[in-house]
Protein backbone atom coordinates (compact mmCIF):
# COMPACT_ATOMS: atom_id res chain seq x y z
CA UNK A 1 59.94 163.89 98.30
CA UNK A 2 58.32 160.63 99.85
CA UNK A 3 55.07 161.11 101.62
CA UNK A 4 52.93 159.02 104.00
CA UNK A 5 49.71 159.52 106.14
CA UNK A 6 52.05 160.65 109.02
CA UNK A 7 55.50 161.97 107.36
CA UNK A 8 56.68 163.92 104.52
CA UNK A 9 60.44 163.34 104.12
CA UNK A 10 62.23 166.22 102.06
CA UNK A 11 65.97 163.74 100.13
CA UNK A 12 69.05 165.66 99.57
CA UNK A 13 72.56 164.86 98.41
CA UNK A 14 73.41 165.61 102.45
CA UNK A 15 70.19 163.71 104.28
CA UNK A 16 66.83 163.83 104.82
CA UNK A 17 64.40 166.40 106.53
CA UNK A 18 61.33 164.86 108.03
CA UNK A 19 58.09 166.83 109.24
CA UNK A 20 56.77 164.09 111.27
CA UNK A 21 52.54 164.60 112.78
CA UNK A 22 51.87 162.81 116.01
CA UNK A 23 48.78 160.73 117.29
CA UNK A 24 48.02 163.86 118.99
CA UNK A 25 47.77 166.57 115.77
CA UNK A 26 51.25 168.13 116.72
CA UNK A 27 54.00 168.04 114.26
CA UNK A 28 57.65 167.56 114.56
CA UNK A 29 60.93 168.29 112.83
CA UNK A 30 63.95 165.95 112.64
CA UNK A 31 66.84 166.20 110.33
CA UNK A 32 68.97 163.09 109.16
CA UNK A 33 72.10 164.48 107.88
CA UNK A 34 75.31 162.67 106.96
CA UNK A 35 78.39 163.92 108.36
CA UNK A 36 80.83 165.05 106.12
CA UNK A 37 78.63 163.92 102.73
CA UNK A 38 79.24 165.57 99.74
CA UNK A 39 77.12 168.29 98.47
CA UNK A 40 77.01 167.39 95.07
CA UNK A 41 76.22 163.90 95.16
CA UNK A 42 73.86 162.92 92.43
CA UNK A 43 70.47 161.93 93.27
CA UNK A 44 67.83 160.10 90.94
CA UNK A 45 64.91 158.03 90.62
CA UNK A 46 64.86 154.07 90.31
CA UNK A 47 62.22 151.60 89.41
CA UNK A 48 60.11 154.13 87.66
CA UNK A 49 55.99 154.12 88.51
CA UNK A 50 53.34 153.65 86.29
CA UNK A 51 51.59 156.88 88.44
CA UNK A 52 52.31 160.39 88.09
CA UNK A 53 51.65 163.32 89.85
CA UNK A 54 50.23 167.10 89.43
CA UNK A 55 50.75 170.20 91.11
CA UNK A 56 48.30 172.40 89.91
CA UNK A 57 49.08 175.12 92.51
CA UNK A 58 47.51 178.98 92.33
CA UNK A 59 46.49 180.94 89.15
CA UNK A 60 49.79 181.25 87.17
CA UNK A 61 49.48 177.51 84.82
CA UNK A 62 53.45 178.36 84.07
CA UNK A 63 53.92 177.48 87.03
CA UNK A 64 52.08 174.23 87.25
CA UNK A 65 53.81 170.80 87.05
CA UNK A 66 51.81 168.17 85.37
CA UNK A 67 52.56 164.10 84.51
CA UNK A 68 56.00 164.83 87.28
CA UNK A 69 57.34 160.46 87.21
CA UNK A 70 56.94 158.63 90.74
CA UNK A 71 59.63 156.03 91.49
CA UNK A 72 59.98 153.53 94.39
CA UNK A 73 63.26 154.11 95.15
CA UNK A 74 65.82 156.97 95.47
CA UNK A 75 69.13 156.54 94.95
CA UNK A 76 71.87 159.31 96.06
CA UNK A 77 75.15 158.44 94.64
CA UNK A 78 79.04 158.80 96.26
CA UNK A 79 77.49 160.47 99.30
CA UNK A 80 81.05 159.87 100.13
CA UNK A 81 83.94 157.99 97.85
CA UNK A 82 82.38 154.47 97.29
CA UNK A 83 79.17 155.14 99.27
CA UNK A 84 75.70 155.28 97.84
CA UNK A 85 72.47 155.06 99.98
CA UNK A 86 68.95 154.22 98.79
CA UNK A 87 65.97 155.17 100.01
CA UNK A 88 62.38 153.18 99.61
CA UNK A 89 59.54 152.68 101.18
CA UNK A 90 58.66 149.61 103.39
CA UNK A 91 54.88 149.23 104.46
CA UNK A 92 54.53 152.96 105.24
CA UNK A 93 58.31 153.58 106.22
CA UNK A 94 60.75 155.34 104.75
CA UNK A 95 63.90 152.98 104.94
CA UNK A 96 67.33 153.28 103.46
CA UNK A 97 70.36 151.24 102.40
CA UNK A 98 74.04 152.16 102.25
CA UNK A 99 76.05 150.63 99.72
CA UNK A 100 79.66 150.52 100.24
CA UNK A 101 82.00 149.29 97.35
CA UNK A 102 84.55 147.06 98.01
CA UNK A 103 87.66 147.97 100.43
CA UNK A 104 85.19 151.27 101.44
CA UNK A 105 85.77 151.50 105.33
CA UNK A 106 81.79 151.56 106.99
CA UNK A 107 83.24 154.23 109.70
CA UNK A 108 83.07 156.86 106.91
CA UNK A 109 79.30 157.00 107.33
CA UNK A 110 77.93 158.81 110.20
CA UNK A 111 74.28 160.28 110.77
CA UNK A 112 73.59 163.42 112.45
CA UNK A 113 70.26 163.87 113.89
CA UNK A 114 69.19 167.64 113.85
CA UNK A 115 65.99 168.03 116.08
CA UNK A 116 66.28 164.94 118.54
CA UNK A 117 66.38 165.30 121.84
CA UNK A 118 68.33 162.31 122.40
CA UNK A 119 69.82 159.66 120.60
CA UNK A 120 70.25 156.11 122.29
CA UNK A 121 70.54 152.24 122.17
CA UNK A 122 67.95 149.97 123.11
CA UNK A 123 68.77 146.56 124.86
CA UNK A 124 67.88 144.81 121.46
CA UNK A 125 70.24 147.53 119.26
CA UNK A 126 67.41 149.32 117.78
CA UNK A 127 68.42 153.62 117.36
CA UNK A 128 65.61 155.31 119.69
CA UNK A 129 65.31 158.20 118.83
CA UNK A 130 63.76 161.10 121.35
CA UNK A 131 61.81 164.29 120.24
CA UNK A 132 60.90 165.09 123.06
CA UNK A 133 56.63 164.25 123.13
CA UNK A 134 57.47 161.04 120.55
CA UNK A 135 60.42 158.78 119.66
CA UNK A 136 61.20 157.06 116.39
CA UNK A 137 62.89 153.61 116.37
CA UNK A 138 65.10 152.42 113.66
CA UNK A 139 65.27 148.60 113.50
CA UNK A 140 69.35 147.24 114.63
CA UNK A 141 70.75 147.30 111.35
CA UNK A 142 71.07 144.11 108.85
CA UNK A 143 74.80 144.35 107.76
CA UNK A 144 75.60 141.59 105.20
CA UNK A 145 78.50 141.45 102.60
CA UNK A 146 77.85 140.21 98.82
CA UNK A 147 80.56 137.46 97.43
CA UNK A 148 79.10 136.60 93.81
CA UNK A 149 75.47 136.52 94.19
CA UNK A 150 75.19 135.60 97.96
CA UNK A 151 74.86 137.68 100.86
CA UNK A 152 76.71 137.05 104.21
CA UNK A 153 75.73 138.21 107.36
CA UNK A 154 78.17 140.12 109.17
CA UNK A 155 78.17 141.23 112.79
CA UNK A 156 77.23 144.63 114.02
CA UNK A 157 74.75 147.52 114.82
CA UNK A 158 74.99 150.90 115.55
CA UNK A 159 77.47 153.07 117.57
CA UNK A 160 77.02 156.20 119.68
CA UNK A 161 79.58 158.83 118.61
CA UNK A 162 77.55 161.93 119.97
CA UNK A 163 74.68 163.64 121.94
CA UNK A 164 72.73 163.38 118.45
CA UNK A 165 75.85 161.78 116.17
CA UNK A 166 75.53 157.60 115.10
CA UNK A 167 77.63 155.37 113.06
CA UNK A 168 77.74 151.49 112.29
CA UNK A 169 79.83 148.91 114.15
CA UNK A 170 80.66 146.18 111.40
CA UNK A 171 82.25 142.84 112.65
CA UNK A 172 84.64 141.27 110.26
């Protein structure tokens, strides 16, 4: 569970469900599932915080959860065969990296967006996307491939498979 003054965003082995609160009080629901993932990936904390958290809820203390470990970063693991994604957060955004082993084809990822009005490209390759009273714009993607310890750029952005369905376009 990630929180910020304007999201709570809910991580599972198959996405992410985001209650999102506008400028104007109202509140919106948008679900970022990945096609095909697999159910049973495993998901875990990284880079454990020195914080912790309690949830001292009602009456019944059994049911209380007390020193519960903070981490910045969540990692889900084989969301599909050699595909992991990580999720962080990045000056109030929740943000999230796929990382594909070697020989791993990119077009096996695909995001479904469960709530949005509309899905689209901006001139600039961001992902707008419409919930009809608000948008949310993901950033064009950074696509880069590791060889020993340096990172290469590679070519590419995001493609529009569907009314509400994107994957990634990766050059060579």
């Amino acid at each position: 569970l990630a929180r910020t003054a304007d999201a709570q965003c809910a991580i599972s082995a198959t996405g992410v469900d985001m209650n999102l609160r506008r400028a104007n009080g109202e509140t919106g629901q948008l679900q970022m599932n990945f096609v095909g993932a697999n159910p049973s990936a495993e998901i875990h904390g990284d880079a454990q915080q020195p914080g912790k958290i309690n949830y001292l809820i009602g009456n019944d203390q059994s049911q209380w959860h007390a020193g519960v470990p903070t981490f910045a970063q969540v990692r889900v693991e084989k969301i599909y065969p050699g595909v992991d994604v990580v999720f962080y957060g990045n000056h109030n955004q929740l943000e999230y990296d796929f990382n594909l082993a070697a020989g791993v084809n990119p077009s096996v990822v695909a995001l479904h967006f469960g709530g949005a009005k509309q899905i689209q490209l901006s001139a600039s390759g961001e992902l707008v996307i419409n919930l009809g009273g608000g948008e949310i714009r993901q950033p064009r993607p950074m696509i880069y491939q590791t060889v020993s310890v340096t990172r290469h750029l590679v070519s590419g952005g995001y493609k529009l498979l569907g009314a509400q369905t994107v994957a990634f376009a990766v050059g060579e």
